[in-house]
PDB file of N, CA and C in Angstrom:
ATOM      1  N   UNK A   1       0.826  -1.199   0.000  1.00  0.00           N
ATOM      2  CA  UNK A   1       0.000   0.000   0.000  1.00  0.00           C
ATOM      3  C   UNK A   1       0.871   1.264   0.000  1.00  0.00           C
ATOM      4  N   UNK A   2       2.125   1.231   0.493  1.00  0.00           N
ATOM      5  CA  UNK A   2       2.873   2.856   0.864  1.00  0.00           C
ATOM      6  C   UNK A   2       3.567   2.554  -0.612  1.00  0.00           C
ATOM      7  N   UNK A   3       3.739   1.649  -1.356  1.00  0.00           N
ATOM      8  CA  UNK A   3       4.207   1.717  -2.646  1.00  0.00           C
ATOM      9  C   UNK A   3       3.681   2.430  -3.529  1.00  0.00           C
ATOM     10  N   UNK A   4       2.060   2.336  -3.673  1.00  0.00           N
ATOM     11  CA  UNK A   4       1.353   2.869  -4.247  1.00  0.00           C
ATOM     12  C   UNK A   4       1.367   3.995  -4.043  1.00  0.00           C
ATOM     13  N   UNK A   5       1.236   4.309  -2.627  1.00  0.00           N
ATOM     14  CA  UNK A   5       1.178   5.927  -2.365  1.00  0.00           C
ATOM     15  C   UNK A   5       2.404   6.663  -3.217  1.00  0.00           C
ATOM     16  N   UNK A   6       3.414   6.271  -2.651  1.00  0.00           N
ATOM     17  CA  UNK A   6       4.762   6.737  -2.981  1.00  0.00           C
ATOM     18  C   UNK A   6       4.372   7.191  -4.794  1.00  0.00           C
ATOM     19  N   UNK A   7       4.022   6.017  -5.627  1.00  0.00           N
ATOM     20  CA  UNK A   7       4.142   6.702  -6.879  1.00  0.00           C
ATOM     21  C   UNK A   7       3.043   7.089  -6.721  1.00  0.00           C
ATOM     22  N   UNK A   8       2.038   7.741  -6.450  1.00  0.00           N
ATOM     23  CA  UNK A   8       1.106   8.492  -6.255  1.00  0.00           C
ATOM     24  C   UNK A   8       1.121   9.769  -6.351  1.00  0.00           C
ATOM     25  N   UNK A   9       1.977   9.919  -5.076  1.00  0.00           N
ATOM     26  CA  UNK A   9       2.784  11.080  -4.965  1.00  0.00           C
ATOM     27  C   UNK A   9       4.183  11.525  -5.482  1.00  0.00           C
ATOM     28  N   UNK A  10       4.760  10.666  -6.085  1.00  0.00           N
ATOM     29  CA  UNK A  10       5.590  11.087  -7.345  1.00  0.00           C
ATOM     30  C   UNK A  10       4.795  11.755  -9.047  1.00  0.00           C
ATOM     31  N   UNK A  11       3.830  10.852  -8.966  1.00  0.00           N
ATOM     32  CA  UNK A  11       2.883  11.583  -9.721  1.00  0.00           C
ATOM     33  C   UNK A  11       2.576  13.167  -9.762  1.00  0.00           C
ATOM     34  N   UNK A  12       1.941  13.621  -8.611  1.00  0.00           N
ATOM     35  CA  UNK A  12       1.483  14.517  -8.369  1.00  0.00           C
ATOM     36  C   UNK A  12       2.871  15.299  -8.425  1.00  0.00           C
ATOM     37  N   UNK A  13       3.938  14.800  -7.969  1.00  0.00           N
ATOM     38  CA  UNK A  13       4.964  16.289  -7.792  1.00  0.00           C
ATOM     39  C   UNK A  13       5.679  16.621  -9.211  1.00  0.00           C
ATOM     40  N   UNK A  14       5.404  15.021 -10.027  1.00  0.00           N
ATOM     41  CA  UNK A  14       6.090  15.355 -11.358  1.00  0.00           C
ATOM     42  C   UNK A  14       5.019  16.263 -12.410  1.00  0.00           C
ATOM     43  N   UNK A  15       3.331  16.256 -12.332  1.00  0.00           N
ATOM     44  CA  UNK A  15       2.838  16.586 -12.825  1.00  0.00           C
ATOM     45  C   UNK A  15       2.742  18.170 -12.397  1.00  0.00           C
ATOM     46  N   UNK A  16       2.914  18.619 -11.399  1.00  0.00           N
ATOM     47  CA  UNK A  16       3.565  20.101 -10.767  1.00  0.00           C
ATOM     48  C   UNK A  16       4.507  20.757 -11.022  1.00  0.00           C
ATOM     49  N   UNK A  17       5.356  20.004 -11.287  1.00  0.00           N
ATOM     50  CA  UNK A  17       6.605  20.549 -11.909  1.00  0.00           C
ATOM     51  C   UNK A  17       6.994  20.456 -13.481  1.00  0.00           C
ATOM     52  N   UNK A  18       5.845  20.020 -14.235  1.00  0.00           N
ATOM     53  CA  UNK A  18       5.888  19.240 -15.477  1.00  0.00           C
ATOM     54  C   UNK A  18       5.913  21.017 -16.187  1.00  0.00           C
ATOM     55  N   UNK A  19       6.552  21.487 -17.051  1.00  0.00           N
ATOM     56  CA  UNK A  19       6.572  23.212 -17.711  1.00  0.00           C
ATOM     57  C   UNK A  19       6.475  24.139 -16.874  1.00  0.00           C
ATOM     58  N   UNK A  20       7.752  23.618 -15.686  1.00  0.00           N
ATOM     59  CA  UNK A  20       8.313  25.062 -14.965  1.00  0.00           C
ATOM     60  C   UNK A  20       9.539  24.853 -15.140  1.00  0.00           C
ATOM     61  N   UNK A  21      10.524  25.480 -14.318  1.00  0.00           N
ATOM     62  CA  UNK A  21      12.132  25.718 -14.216  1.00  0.00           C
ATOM     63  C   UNK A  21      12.524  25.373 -13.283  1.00  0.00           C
ATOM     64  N   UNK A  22      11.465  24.615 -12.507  1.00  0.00           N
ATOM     65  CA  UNK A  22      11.313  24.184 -11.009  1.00  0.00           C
ATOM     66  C   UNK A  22      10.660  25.225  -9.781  1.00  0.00           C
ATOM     67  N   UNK A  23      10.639  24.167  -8.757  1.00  0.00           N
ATOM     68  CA  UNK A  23       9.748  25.005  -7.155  1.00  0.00           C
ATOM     69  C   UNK A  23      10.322  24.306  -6.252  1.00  0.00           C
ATOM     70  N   UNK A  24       9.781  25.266  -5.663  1.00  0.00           N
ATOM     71  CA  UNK A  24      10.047  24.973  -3.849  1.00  0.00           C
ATOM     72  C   UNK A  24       9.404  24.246  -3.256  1.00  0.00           C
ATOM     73  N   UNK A  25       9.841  23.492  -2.127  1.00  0.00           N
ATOM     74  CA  UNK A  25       8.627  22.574  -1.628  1.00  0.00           C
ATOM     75  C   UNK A  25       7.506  23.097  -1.601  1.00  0.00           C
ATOM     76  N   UNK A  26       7.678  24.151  -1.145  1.00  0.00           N
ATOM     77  CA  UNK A  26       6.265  24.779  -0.430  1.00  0.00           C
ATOM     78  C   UNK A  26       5.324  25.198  -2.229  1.00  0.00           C
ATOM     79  N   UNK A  27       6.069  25.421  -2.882  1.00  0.00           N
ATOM     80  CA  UNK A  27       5.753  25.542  -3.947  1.00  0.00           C
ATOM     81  C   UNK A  27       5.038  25.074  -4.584  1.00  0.00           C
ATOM     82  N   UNK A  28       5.666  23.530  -4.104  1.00  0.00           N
ATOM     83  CA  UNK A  28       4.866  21.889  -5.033  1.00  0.00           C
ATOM     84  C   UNK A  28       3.638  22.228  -4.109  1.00  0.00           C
ATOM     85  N   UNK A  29       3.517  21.579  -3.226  1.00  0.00           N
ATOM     86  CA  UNK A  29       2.573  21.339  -2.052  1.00  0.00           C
ATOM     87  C   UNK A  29       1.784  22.662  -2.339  1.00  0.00           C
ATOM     88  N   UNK A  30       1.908  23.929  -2.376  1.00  0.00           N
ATOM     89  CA  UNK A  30       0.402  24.981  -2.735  1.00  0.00           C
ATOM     90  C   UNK A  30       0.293  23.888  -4.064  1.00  0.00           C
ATOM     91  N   UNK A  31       0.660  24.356  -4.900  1.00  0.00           N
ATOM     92  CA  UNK A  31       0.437  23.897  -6.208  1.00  0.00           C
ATOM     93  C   UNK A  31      -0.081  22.619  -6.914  1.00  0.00           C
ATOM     94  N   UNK A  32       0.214  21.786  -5.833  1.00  0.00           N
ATOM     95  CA  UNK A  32      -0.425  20.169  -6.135  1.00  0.00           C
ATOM     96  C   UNK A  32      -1.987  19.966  -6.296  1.00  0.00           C
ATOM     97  N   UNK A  33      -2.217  19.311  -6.935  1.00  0.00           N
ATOM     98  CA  UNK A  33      -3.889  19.042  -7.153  1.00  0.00           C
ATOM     99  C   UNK A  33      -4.704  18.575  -5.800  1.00  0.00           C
ATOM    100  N   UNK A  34      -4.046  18.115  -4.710  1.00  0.00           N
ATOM    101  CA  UNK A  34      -4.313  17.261  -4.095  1.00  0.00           C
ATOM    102  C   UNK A  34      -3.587  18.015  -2.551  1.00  0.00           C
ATOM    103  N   UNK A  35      -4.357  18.084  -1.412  1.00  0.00           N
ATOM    104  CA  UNK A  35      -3.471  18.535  -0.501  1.00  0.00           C
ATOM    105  C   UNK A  35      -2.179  17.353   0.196  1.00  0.00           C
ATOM    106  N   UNK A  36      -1.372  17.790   0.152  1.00  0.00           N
ATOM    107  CA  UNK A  36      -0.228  16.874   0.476  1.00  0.00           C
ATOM    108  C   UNK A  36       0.319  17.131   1.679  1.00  0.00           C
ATOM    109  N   UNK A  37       1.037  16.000   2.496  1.00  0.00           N
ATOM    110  CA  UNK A  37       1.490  16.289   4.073  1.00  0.00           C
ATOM    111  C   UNK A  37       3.046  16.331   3.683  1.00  0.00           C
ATOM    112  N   UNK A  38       3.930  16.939   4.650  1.00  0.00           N
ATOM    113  CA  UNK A  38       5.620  16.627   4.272  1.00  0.00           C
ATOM    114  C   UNK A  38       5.851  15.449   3.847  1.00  0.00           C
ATOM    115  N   UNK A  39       5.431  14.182   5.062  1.00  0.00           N
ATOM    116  CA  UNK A  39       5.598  12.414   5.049  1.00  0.00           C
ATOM    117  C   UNK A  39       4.894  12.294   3.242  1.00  0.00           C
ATOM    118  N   UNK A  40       4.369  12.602   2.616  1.00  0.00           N
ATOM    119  CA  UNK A  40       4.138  12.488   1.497  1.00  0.00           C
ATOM    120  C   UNK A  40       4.568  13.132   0.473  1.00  0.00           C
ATOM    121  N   UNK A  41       5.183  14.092   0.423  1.00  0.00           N
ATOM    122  CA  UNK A  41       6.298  15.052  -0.208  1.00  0.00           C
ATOM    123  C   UNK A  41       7.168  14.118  -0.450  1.00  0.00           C
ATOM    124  N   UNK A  42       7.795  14.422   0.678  1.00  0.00           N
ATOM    125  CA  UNK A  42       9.310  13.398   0.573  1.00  0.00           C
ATOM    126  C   UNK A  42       8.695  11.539   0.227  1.00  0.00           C
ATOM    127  N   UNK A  43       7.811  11.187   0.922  1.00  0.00           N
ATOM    128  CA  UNK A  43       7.971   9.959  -0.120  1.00  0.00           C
ATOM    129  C   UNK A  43       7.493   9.871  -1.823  1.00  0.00           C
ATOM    130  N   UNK A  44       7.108  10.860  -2.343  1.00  0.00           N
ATOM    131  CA  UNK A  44       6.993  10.952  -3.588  1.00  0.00           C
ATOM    132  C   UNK A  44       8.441  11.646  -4.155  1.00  0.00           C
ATOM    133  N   UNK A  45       9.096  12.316  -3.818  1.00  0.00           N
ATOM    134  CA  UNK A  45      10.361  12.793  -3.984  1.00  0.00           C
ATOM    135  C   UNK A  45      11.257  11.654  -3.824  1.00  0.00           C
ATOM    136  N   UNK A  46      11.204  11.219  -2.870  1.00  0.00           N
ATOM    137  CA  UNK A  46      12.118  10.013  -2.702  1.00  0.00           C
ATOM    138  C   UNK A  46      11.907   8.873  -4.063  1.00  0.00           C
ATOM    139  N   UNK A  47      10.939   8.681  -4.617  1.00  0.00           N
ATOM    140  CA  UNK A  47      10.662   7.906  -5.243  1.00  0.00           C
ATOM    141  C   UNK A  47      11.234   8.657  -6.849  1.00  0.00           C
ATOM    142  N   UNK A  48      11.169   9.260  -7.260  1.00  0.00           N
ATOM    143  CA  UNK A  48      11.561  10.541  -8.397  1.00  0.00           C
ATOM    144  C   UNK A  48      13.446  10.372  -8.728  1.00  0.00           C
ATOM    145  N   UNK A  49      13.592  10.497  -6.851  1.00  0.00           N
ATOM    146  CA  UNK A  49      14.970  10.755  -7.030  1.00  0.00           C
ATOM    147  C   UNK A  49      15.499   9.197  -7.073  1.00  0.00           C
ATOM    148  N   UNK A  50      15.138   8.395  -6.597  1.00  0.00           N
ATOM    149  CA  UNK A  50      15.390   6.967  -7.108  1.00  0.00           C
ATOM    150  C   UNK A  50      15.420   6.377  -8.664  1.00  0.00           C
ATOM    151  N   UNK A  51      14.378   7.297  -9.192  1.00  0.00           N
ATOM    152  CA  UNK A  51      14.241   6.774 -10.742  1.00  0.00           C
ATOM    153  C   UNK A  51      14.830   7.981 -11.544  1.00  0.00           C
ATOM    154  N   UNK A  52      15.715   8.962 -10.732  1.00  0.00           N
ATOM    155  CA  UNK A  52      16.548   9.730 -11.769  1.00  0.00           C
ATOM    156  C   UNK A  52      16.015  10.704 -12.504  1.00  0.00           C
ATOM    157  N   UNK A  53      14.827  11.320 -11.424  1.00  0.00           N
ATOM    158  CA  UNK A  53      13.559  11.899 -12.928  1.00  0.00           C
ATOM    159  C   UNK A  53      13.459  13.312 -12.279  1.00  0.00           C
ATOM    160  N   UNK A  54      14.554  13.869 -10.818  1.00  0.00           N
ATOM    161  CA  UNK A  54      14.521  15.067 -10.897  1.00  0.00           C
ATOM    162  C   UNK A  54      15.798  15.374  -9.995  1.00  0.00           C
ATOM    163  N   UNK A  55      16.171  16.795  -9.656  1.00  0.00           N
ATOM    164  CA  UNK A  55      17.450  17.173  -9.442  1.00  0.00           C
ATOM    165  C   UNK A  55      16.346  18.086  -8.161  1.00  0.00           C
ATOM    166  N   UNK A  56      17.746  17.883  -6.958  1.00  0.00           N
ATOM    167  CA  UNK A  56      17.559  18.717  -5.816  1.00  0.00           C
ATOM    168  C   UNK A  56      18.117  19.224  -5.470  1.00  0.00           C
ATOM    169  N   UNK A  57      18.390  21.098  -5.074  1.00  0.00           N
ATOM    170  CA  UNK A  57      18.967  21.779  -4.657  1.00  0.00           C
ATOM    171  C   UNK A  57      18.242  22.650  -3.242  1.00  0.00           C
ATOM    172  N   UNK A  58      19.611  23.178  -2.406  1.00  0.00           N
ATOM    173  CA  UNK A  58      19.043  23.873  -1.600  1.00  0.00           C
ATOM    174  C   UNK A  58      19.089  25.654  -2.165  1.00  0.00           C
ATOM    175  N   UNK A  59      18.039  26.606  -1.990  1.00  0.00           N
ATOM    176  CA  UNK A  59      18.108  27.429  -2.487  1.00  0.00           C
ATOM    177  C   UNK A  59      17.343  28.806  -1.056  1.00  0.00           C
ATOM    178  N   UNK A  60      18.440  29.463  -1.449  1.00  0.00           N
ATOM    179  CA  UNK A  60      17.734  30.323   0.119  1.00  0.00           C
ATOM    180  C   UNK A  60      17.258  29.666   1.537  1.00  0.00           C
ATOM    181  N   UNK A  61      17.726  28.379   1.658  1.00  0.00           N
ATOM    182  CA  UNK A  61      17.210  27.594   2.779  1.00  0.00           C
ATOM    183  C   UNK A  61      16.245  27.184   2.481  1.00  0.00           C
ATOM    184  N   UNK A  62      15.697  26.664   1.300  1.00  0.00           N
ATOM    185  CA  UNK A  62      14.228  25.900   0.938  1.00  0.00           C
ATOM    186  C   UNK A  62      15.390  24.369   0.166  1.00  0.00           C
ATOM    187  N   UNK A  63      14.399  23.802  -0.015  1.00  0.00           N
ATOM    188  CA  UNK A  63      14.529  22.608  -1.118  1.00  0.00           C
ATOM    189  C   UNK A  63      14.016  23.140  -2.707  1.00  0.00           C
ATOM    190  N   UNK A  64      14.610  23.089  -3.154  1.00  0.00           N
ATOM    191  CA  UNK A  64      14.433  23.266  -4.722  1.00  0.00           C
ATOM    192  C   UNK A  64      14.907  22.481  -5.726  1.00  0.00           C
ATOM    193  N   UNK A  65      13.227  22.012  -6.325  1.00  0.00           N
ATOM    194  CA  UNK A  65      13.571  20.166  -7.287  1.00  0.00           C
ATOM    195  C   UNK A  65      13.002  21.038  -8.852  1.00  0.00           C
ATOM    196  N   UNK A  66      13.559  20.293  -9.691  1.00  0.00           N
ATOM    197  CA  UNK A  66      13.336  20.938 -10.907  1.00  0.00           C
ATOM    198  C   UNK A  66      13.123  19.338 -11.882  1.00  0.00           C
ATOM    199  N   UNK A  67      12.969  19.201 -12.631  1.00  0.00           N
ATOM    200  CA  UNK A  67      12.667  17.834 -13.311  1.00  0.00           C
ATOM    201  C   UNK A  67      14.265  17.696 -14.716  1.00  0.00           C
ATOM    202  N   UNK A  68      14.662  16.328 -14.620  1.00  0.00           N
ATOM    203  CA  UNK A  68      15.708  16.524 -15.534  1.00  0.00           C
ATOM    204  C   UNK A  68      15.346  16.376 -17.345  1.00  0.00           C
TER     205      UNK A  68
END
Protein backbone atom coordinates (compact mmCIF):
# COMPACT_ATOMS: atom_id res chain seq x y z
CA UNK A 1 0.00 0.00 0.00
CA UNK A 2 2.87 2.86 0.86
CA UNK A 3 4.21 1.72 -2.65
CA UNK A 4 1.35 2.87 -4.25
CA UNK A 5 1.18 5.93 -2.37
CA UNK A 6 4.76 6.74 -2.98
CA UNK A 7 4.14 6.70 -6.88
CA UNK A 8 1.11 8.49 -6.26
CA UNK A 9 2.78 11.08 -4.97
CA UNK A 10 5.59 11.09 -7.34
CA UNK A 11 2.88 11.58 -9.72
CA UNK A 12 1.48 14.52 -8.37
CA UNK A 13 4.96 16.29 -7.79
CA UNK A 14 6.09 15.35 -11.36
CA UNK A 15 2.84 16.59 -12.82
CA UNK A 16 3.57 20.10 -10.77
CA UNK A 17 6.61 20.55 -11.91
CA UNK A 18 5.89 19.24 -15.48
CA UNK A 19 6.57 23.21 -17.71
CA UNK A 20 8.31 25.06 -14.97
CA UNK A 21 12.13 25.72 -14.22
CA UNK A 22 11.31 24.18 -11.01
CA UNK A 23 9.75 25.00 -7.16
CA UNK A 24 10.05 24.97 -3.85
CA UNK A 25 8.63 22.57 -1.63
CA UNK A 26 6.27 24.78 -0.43
CA UNK A 27 5.75 25.54 -3.95
CA UNK A 28 4.87 21.89 -5.03
CA UNK A 29 2.57 21.34 -2.05
CA UNK A 30 0.40 24.98 -2.74
CA UNK A 31 0.44 23.90 -6.21
CA UNK A 32 -0.42 20.17 -6.14
CA UNK A 33 -3.89 19.04 -7.15
CA UNK A 34 -4.31 17.26 -4.09
CA UNK A 35 -3.47 18.54 -0.50
CA UNK A 36 -0.23 16.87 0.48
CA UNK A 37 1.49 16.29 4.07
CA UNK A 38 5.62 16.63 4.27
CA UNK A 39 5.60 12.41 5.05
CA UNK A 40 4.14 12.49 1.50
CA UNK A 41 6.30 15.05 -0.21
CA UNK A 42 9.31 13.40 0.57
CA UNK A 43 7.97 9.96 -0.12
CA UNK A 44 6.99 10.95 -3.59
CA UNK A 45 10.36 12.79 -3.98
CA UNK A 46 12.12 10.01 -2.70
CA UNK A 47 10.66 7.91 -5.24
CA UNK A 48 11.56 10.54 -8.40
CA UNK A 49 14.97 10.76 -7.03
CA UNK A 50 15.39 6.97 -7.11
CA UNK A 51 14.24 6.77 -10.74
CA UNK A 52 16.55 9.73 -11.77
CA UNK A 53 13.56 11.90 -12.93
CA UNK A 54 14.52 15.07 -10.90
CA UNK A 55 17.45 17.17 -9.44
CA UNK A 56 17.56 18.72 -5.82
CA UNK A 57 18.97 21.78 -4.66
CA UNK A 58 19.04 23.87 -1.60
CA UNK A 59 18.11 27.43 -2.49
CA UNK A 60 17.73 30.32 0.12
CA UNK A 61 17.21 27.59 2.78
CA UNK A 62 14.23 25.90 0.94
CA UNK A 63 14.53 22.61 -1.12
CA UNK A 64 14.43 23.27 -4.72
CA UNK A 65 13.57 20.17 -7.29
CA UNK A 66 13.34 20.94 -10.91
CA UNK A 67 12.67 17.83 -13.31
CA UNK A 68 15.71 16.52 -15.53
Amino acid sequence: MLKEKAGEMAGIIWNTLNGTDGLTQKQIKKNASSKMLDKDFYLGLGWLLREDKVTVAEKNGELFVTLK
